[in-house]
N, C-alpha and C. Protein backbone atom coordinates (compact mmCIF):
# COMPACT_ATOMS: atom_id res chain seq x y z
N UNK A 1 -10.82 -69.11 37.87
CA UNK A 1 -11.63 -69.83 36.92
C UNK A 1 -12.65 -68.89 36.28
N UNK A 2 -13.37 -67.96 37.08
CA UNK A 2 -13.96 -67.33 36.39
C UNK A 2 -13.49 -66.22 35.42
N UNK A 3 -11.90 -65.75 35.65
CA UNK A 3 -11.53 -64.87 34.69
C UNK A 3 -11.67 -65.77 33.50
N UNK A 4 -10.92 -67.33 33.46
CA UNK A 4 -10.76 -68.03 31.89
C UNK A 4 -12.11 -67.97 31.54
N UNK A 5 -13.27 -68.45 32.30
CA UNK A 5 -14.66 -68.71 31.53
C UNK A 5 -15.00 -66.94 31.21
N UNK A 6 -14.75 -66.03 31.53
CA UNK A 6 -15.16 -64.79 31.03
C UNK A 6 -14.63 -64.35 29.62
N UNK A 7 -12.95 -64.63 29.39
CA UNK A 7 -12.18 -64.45 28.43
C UNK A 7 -12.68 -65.88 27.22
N UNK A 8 -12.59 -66.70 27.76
CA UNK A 8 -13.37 -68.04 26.40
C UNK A 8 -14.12 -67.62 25.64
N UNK A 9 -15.48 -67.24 26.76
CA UNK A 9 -16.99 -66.79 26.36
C UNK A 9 -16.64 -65.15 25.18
N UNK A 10 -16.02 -64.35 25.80
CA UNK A 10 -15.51 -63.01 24.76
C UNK A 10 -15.03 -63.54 23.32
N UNK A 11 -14.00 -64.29 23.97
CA UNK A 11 -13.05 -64.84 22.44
C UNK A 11 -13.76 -65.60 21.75
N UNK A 12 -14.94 -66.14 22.18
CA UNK A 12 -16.12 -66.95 21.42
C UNK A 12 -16.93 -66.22 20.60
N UNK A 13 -17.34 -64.70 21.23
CA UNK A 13 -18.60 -64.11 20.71
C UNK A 13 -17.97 -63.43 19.34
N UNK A 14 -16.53 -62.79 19.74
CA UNK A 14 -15.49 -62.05 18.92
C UNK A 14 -15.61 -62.93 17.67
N UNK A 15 -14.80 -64.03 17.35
CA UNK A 15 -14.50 -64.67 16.94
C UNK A 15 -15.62 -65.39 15.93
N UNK A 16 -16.80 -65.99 16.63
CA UNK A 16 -17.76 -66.33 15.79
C UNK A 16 -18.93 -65.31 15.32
N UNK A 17 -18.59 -63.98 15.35
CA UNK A 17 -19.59 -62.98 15.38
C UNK A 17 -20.67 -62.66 15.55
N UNK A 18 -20.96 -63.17 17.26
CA UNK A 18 -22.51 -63.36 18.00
C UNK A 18 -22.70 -62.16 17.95
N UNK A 19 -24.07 -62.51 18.35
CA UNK A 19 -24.63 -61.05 18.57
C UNK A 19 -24.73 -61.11 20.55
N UNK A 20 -25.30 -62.62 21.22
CA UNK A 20 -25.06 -62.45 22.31
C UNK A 20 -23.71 -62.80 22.94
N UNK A 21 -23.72 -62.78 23.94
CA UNK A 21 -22.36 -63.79 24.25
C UNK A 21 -22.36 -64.69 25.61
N UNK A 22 -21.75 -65.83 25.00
CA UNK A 22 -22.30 -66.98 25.13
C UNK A 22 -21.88 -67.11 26.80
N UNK A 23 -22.55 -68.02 27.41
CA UNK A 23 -21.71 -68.87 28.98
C UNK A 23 -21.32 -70.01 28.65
N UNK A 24 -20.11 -69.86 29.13
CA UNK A 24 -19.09 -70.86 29.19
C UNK A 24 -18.46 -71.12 30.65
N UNK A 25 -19.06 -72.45 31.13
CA UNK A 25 -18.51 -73.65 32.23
C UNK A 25 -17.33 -73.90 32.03
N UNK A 26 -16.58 -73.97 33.18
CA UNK A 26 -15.34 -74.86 32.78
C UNK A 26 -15.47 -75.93 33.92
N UNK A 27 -15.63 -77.60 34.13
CA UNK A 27 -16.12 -78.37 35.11
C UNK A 27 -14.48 -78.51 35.55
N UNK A 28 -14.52 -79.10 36.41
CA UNK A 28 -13.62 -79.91 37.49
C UNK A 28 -13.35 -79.14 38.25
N UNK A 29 -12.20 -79.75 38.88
CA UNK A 29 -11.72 -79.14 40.39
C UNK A 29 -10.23 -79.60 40.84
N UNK A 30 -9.00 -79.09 40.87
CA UNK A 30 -9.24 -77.75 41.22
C UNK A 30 -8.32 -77.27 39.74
N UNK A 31 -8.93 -76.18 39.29
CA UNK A 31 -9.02 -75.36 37.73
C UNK A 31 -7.28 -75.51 37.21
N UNK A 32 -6.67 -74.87 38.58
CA UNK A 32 -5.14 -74.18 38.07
C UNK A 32 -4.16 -75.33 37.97
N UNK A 33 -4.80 -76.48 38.92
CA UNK A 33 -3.99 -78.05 38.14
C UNK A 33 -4.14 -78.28 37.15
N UNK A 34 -5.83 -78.56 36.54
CA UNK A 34 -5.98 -78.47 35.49
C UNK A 34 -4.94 -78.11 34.32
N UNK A 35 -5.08 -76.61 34.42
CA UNK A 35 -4.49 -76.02 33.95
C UNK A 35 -3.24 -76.25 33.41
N UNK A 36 -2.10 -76.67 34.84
CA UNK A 36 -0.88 -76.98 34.62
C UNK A 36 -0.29 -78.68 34.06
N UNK A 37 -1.65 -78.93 34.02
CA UNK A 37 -1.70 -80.27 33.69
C UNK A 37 -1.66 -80.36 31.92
N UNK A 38 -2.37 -79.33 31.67
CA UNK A 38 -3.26 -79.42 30.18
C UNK A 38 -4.14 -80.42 30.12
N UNK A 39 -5.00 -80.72 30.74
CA UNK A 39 -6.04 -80.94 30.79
C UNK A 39 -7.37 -81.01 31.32
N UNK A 40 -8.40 -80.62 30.55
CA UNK A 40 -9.68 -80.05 31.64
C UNK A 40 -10.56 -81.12 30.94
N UNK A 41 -11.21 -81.24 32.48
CA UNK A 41 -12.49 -82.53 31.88
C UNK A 41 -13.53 -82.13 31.27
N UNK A 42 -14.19 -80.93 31.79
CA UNK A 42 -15.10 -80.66 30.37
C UNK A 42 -15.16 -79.56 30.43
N UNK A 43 -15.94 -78.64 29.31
CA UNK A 43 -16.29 -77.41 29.36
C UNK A 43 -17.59 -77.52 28.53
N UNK A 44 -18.33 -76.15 29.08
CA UNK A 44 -19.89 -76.51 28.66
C UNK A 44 -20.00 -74.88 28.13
N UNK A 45 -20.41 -74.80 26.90
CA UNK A 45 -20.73 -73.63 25.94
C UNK A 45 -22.43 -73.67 25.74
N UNK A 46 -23.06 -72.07 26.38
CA UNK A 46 -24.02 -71.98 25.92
C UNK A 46 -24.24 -70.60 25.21
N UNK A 47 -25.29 -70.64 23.89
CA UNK A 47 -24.87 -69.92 22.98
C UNK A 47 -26.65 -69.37 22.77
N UNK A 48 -26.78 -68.21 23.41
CA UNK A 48 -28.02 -67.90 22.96
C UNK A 48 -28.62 -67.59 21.63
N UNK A 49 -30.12 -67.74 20.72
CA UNK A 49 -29.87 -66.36 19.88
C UNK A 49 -29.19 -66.66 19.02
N UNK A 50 -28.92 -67.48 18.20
CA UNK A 50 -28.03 -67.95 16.69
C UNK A 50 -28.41 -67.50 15.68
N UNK A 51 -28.19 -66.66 14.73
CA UNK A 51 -28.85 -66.35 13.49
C UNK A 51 -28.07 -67.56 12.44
N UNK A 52 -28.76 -68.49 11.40
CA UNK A 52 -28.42 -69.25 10.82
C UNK A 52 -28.95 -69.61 9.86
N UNK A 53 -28.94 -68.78 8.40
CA UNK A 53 -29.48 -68.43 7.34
C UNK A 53 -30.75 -68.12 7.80
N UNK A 54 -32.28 -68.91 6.85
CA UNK A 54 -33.63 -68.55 7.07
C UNK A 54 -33.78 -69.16 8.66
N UNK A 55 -33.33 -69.56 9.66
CA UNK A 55 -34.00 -70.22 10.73
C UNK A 55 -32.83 -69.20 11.88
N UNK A 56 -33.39 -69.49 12.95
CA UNK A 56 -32.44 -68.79 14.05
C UNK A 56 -32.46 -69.83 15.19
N UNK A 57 -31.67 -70.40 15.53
CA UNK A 57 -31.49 -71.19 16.37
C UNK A 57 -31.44 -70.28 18.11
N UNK A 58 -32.81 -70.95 18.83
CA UNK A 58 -32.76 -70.16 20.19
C UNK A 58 -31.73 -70.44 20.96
N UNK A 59 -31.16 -71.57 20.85
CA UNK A 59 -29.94 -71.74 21.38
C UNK A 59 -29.24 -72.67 21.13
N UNK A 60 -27.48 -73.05 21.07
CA UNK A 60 -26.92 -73.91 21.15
C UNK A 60 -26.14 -74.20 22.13
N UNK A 61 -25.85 -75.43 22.66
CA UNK A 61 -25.29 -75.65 23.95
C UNK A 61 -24.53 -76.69 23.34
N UNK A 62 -23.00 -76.49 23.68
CA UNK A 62 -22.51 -78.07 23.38
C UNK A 62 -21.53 -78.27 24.64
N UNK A 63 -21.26 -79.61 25.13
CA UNK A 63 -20.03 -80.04 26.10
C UNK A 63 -19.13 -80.84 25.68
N UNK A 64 -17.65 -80.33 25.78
CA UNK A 64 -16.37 -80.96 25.38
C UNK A 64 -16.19 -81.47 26.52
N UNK A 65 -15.49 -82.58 26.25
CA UNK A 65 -15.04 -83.37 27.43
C UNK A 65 -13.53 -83.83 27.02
N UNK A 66 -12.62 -84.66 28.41
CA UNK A 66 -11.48 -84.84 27.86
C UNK A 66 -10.81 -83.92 26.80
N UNK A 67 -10.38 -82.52 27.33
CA UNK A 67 -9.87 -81.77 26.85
C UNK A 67 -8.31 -81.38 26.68
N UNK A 68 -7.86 -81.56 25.97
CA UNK A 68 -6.06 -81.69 26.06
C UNK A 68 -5.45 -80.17 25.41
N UNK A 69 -4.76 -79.28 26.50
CA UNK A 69 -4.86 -78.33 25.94
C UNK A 69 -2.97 -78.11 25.46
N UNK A 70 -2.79 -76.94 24.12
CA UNK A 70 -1.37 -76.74 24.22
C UNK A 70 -0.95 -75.54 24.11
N UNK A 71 0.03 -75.34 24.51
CA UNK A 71 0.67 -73.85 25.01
C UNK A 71 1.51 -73.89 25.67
N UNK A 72 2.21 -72.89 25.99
CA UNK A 72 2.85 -72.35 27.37
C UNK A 72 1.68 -72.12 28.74
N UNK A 73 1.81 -73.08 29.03
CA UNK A 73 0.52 -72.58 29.86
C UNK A 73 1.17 -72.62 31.36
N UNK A 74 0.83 -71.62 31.92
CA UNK A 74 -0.44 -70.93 31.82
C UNK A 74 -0.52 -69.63 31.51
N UNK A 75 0.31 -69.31 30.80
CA UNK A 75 0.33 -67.86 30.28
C UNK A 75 -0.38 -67.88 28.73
N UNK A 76 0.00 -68.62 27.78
CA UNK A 76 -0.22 -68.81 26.34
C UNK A 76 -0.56 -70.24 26.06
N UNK A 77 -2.26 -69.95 25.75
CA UNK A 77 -2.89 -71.18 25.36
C UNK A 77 -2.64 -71.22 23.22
N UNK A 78 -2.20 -72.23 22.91
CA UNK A 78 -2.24 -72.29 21.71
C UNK A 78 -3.47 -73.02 21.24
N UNK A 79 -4.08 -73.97 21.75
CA UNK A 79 -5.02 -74.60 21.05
C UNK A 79 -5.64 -75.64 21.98
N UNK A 80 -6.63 -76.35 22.12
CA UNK A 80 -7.15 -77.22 22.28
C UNK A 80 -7.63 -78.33 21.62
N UNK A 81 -7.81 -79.52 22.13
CA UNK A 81 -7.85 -80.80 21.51
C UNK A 81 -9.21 -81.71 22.17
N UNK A 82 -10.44 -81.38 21.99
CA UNK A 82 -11.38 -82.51 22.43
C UNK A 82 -11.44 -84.16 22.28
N UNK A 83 -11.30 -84.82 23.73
CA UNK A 83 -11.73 -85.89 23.13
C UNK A 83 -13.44 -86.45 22.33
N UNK A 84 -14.46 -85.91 22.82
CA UNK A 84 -15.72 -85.84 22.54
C UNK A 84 -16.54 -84.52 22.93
N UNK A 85 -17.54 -84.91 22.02
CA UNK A 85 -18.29 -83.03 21.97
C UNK A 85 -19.77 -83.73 21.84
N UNK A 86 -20.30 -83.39 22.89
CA UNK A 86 -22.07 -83.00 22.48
C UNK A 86 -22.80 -81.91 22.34
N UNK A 87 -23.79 -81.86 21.73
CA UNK A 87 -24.32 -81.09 21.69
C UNK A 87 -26.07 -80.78 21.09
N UNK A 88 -26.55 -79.64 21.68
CA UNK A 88 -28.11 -79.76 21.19
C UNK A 88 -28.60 -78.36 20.42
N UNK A 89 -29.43 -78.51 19.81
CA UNK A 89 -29.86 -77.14 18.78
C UNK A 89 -31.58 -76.99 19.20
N UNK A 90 -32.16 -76.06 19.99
CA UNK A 90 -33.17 -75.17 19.21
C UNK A 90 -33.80 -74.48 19.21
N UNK A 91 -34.50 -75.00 18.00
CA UNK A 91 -35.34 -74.06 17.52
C UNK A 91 -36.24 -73.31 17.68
N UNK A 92 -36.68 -71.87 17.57
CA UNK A 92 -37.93 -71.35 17.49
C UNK A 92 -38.84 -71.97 16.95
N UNK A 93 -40.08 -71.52 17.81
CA UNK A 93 -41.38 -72.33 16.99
C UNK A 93 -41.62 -71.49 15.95
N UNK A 94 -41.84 -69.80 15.96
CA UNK A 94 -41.88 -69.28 15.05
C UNK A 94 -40.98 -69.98 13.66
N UNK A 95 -39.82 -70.20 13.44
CA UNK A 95 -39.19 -70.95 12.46
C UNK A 95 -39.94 -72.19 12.00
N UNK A 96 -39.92 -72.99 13.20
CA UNK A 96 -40.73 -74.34 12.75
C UNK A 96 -41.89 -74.29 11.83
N UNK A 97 -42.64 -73.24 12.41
CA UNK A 97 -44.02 -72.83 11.79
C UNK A 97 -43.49 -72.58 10.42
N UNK A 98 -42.78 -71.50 10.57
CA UNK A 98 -43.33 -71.00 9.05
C UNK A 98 -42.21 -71.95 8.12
N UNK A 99 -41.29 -72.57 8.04
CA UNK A 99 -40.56 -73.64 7.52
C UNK A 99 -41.05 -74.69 7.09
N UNK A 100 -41.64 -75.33 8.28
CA UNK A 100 -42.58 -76.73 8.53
C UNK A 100 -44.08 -76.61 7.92
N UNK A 101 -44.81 -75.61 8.31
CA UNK A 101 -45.69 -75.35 8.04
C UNK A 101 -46.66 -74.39 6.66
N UNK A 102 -45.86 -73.95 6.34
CA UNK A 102 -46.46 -72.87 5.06
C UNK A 102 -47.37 -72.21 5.57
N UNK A 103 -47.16 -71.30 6.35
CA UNK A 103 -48.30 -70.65 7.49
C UNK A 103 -49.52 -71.21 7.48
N UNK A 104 -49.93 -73.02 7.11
CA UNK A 104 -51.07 -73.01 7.06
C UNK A 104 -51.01 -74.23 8.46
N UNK A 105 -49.94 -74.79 9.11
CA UNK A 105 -50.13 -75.68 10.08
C UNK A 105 -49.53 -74.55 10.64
N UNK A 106 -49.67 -74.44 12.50
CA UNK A 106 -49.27 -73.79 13.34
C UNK A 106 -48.62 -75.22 14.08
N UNK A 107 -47.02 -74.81 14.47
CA UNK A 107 -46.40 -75.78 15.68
C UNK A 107 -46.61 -75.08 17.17
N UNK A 108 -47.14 -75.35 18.07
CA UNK A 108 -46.76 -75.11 19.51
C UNK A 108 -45.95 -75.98 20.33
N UNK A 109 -45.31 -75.49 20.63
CA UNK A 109 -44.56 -76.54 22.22
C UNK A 109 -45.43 -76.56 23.45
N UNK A 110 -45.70 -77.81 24.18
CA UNK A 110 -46.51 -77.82 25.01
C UNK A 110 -45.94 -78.27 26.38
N UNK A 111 -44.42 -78.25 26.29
CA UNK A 111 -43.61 -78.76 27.44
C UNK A 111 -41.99 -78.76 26.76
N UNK A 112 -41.50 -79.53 27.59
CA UNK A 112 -39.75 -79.55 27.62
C UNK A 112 -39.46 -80.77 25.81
N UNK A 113 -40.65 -81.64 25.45
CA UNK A 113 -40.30 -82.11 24.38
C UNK A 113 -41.74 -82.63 23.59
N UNK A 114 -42.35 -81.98 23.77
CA UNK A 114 -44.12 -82.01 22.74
C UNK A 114 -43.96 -80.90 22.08
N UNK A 115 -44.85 -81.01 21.09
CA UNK A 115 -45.23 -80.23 19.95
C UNK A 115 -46.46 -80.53 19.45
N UNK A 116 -47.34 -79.59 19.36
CA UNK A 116 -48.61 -79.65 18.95
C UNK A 116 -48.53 -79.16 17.40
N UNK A 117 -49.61 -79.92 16.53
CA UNK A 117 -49.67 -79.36 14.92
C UNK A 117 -51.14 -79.29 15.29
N UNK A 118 -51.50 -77.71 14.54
CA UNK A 118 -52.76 -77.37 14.14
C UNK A 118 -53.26 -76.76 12.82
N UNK A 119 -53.83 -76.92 12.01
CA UNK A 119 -53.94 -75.84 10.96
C UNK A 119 -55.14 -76.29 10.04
N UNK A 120 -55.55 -75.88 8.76
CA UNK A 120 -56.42 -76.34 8.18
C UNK A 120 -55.76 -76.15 6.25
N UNK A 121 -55.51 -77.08 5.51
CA UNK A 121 -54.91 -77.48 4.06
C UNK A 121 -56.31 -77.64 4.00
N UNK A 122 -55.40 -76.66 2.09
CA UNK A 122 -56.80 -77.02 0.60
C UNK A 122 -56.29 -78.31 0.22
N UNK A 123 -57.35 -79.28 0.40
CA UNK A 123 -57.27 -80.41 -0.32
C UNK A 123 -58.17 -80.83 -1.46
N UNK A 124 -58.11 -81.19 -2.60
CA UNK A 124 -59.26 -81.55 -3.62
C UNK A 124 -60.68 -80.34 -2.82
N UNK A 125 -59.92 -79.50 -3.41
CA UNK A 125 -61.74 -78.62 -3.41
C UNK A 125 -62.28 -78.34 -1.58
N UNK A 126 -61.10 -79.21 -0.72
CA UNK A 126 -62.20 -79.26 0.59
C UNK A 126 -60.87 -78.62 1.59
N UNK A 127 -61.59 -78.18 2.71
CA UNK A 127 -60.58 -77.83 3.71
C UNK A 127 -60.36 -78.51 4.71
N UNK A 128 -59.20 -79.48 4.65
CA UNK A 128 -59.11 -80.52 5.53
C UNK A 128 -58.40 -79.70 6.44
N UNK A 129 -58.61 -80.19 7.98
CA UNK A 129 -58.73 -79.86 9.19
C UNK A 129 -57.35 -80.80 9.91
N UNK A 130 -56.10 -80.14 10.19
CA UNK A 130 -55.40 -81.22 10.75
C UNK A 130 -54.67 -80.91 12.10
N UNK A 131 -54.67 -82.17 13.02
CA UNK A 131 -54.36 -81.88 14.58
C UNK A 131 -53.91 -83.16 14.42
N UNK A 132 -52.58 -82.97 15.34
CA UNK A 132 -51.45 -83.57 15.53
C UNK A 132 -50.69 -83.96 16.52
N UNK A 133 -50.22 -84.63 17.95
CA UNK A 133 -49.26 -84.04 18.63
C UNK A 133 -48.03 -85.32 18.96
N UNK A 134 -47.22 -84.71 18.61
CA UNK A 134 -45.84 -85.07 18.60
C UNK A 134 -44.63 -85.05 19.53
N UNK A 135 -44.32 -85.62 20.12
CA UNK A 135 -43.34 -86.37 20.65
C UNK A 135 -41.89 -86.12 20.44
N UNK A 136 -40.95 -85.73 20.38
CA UNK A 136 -39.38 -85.80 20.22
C UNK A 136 -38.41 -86.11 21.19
N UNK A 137 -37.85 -86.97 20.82
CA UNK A 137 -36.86 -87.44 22.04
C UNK A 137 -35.53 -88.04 21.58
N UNK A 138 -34.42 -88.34 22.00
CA UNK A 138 -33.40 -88.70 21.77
C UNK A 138 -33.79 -90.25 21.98
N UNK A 139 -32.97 -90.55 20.53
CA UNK A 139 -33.00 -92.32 20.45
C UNK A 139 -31.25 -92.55 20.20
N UNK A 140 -30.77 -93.10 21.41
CA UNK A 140 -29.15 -93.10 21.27
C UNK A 140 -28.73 -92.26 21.61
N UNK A 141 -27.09 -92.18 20.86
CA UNK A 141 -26.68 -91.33 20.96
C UNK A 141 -26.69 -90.48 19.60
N UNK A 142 -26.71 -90.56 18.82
CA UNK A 142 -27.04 -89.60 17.98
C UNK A 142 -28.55 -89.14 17.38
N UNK A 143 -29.28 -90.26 17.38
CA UNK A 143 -30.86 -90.08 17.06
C UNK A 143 -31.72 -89.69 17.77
N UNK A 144 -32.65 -89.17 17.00
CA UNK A 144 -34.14 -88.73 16.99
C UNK A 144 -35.07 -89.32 16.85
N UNK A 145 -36.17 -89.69 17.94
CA UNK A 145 -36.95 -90.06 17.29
C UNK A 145 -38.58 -89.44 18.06
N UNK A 146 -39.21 -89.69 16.99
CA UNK A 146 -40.56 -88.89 17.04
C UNK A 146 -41.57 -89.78 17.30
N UNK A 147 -42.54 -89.29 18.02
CA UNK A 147 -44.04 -90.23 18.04
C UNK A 147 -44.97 -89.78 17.87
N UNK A 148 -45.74 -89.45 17.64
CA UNK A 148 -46.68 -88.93 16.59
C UNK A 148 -48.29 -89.47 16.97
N UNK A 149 -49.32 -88.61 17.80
CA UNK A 149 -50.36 -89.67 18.02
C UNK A 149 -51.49 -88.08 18.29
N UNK A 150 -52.82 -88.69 18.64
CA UNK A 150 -53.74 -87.97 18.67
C UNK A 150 -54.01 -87.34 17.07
N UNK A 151 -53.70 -88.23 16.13
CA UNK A 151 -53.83 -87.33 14.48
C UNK A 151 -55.42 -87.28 14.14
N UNK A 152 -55.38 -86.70 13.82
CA UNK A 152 -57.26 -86.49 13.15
C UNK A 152 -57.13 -85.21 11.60
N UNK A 153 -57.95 -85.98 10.84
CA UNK A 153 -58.04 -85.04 9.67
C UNK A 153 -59.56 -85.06 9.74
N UNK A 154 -60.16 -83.90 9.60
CA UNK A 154 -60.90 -83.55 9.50
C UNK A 154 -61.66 -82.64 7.97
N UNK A 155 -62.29 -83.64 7.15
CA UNK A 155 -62.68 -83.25 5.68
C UNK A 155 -63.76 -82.36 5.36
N UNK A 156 -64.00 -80.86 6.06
CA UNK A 156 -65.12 -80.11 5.80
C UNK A 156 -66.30 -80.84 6.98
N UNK A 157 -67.77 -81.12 5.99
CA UNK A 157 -68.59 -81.50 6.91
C UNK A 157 -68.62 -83.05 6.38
N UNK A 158 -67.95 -84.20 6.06
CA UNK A 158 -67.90 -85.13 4.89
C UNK A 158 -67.69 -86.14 6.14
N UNK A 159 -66.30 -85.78 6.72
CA UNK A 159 -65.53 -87.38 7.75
C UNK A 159 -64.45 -86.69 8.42
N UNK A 160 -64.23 -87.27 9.46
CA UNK A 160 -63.49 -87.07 10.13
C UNK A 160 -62.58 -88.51 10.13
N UNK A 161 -61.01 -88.83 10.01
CA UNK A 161 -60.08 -89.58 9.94
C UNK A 161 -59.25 -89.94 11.12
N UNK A 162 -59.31 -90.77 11.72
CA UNK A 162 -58.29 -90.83 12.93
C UNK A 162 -57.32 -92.39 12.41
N UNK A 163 -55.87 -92.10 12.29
CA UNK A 163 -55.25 -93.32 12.28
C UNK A 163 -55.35 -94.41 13.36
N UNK A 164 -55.13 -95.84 13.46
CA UNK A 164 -54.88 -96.39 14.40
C UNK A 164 -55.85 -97.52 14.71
N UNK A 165 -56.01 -98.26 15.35
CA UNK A 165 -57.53 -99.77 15.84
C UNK A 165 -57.77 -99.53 16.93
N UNK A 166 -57.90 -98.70 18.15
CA UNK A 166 -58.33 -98.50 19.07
C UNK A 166 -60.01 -98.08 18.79
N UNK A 167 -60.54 -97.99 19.62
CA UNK A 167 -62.24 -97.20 19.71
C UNK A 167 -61.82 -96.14 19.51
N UNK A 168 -62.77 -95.64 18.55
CA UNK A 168 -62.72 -94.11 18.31
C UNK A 168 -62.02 -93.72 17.11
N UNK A 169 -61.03 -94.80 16.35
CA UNK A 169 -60.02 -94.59 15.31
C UNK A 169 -60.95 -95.30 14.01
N UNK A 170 -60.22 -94.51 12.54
CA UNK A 170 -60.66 -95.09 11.37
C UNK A 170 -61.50 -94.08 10.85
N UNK A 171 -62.53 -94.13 9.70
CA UNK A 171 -62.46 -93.38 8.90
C UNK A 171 -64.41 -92.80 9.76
N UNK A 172 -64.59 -91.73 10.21
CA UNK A 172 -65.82 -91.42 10.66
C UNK A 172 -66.97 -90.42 9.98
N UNK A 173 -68.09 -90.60 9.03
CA UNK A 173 -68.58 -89.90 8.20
C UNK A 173 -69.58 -88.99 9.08
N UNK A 174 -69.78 -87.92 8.80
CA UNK A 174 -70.66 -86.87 9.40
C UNK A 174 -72.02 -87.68 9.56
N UNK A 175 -73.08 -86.94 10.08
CA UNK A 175 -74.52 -87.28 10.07
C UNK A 175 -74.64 -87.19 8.47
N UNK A 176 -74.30 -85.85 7.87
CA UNK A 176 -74.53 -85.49 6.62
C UNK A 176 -74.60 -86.53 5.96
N UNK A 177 -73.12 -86.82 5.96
CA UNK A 177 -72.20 -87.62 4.78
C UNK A 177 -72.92 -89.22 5.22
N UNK A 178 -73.42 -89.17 6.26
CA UNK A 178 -73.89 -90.63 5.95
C UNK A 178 -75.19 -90.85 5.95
N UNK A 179 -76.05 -89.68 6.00
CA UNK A 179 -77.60 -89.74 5.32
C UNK A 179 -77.42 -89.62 3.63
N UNK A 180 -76.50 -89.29 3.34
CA UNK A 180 -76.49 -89.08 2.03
C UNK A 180 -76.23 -90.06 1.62
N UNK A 181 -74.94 -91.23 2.09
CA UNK A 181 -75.04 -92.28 1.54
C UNK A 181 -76.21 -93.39 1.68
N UNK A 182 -76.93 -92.96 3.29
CA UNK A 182 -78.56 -93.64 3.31
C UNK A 182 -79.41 -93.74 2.00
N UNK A 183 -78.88 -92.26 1.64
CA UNK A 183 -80.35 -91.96 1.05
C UNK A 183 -81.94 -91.17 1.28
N UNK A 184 -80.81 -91.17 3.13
CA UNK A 184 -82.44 -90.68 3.59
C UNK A 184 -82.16 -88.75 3.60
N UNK A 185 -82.96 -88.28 4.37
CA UNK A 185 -82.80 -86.78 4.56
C UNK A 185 -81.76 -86.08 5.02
N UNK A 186 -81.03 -85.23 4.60
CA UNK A 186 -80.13 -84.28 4.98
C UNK A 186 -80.10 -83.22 5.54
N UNK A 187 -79.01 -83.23 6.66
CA UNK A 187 -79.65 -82.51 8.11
C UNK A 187 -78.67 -81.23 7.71
């Protein structure tokens, strides 16, 4: 088993013109029935290091399952036939950043599926201040979905903005910004 997953992984890197080369699983037990069977229950491709136009994908991993293979086998594999394929993509934060961001928000990852936004946008004349942190997770089987909380914009020395009706959320004016609308003295 480990000669086929060594020769896959080669004929993978060859073939799709990696620069690394990839690991490739082959699951079940025992391989050479498999084999003589033509069929393997899954195989799991991991693909470091993707260059993919402007972005580079840190990695792709996908798993075929229900695999129906044809050939002379076991000497001459002609092809394979998946019944289903998953798979996941990503990304560098460096990419995210400068894609997502226009070098003026910074993305960090802060675990296995958070993302922090930091940065400061020209808005009307002022430098709004924005912090973010975000959430990503699988919704289904094919979706994404995001949650999005802790937001605050921050408008110079004017207000600070937090979405949401909890304490602490809604639109908050400086000392400044709200002696000025007093009327009284400005600190």
């Amino acid at each position: 088993m480990l000669y086929a997953e060594h020769t896959a992984a080669e004929k993978l890197k060859d073939t799709m013109h990696l620069e690394a080369t990839p690991e490739v699983s082959i699951g079940g037990f025992p391989f050479v029935t498999q084999v003589l069977g033509k069929h393997l229950g899954s195989v799991t491709v991991t693909v470091p290091d993707v260059a993919a136009d402007r972005v580079s994908l840190a990695k792709v991993s996908a798993r075929a399952d229900d695999i129906r293979l044809s050939g002379d086998l076991p000497t001459r594999l002609k092809g394979a036939l998946a019944g289903r394929v998953r798979g996941e993509v990503l990304l560098s934060f460096d990419d995210l950043d400068r894609e997502l961001g226009a070098s003026q928000i910074t993305f960090t990852g802060t675990g296995r599926d958070r993302v922090l936004a930091r940065g400061t946008l020209p808005v009307a004349g002022h430098d709004v201040r924005v912090r973010a942190d975000a959430r990503v997770t699988r919704d289904g089987a094919r979706g994404i979905r995001t949650d999005i909380g802790g937001i605050s914009l921050s408008v110079g020395d004017l207000a600070t903005f937090r979405p949401g009706t909890g304490p602490g959320d809604g639109l908050h004016l400086t000392a400044k910004s709200a002696a000025a609308l007093r009327g009284g003295p400005r600190r």
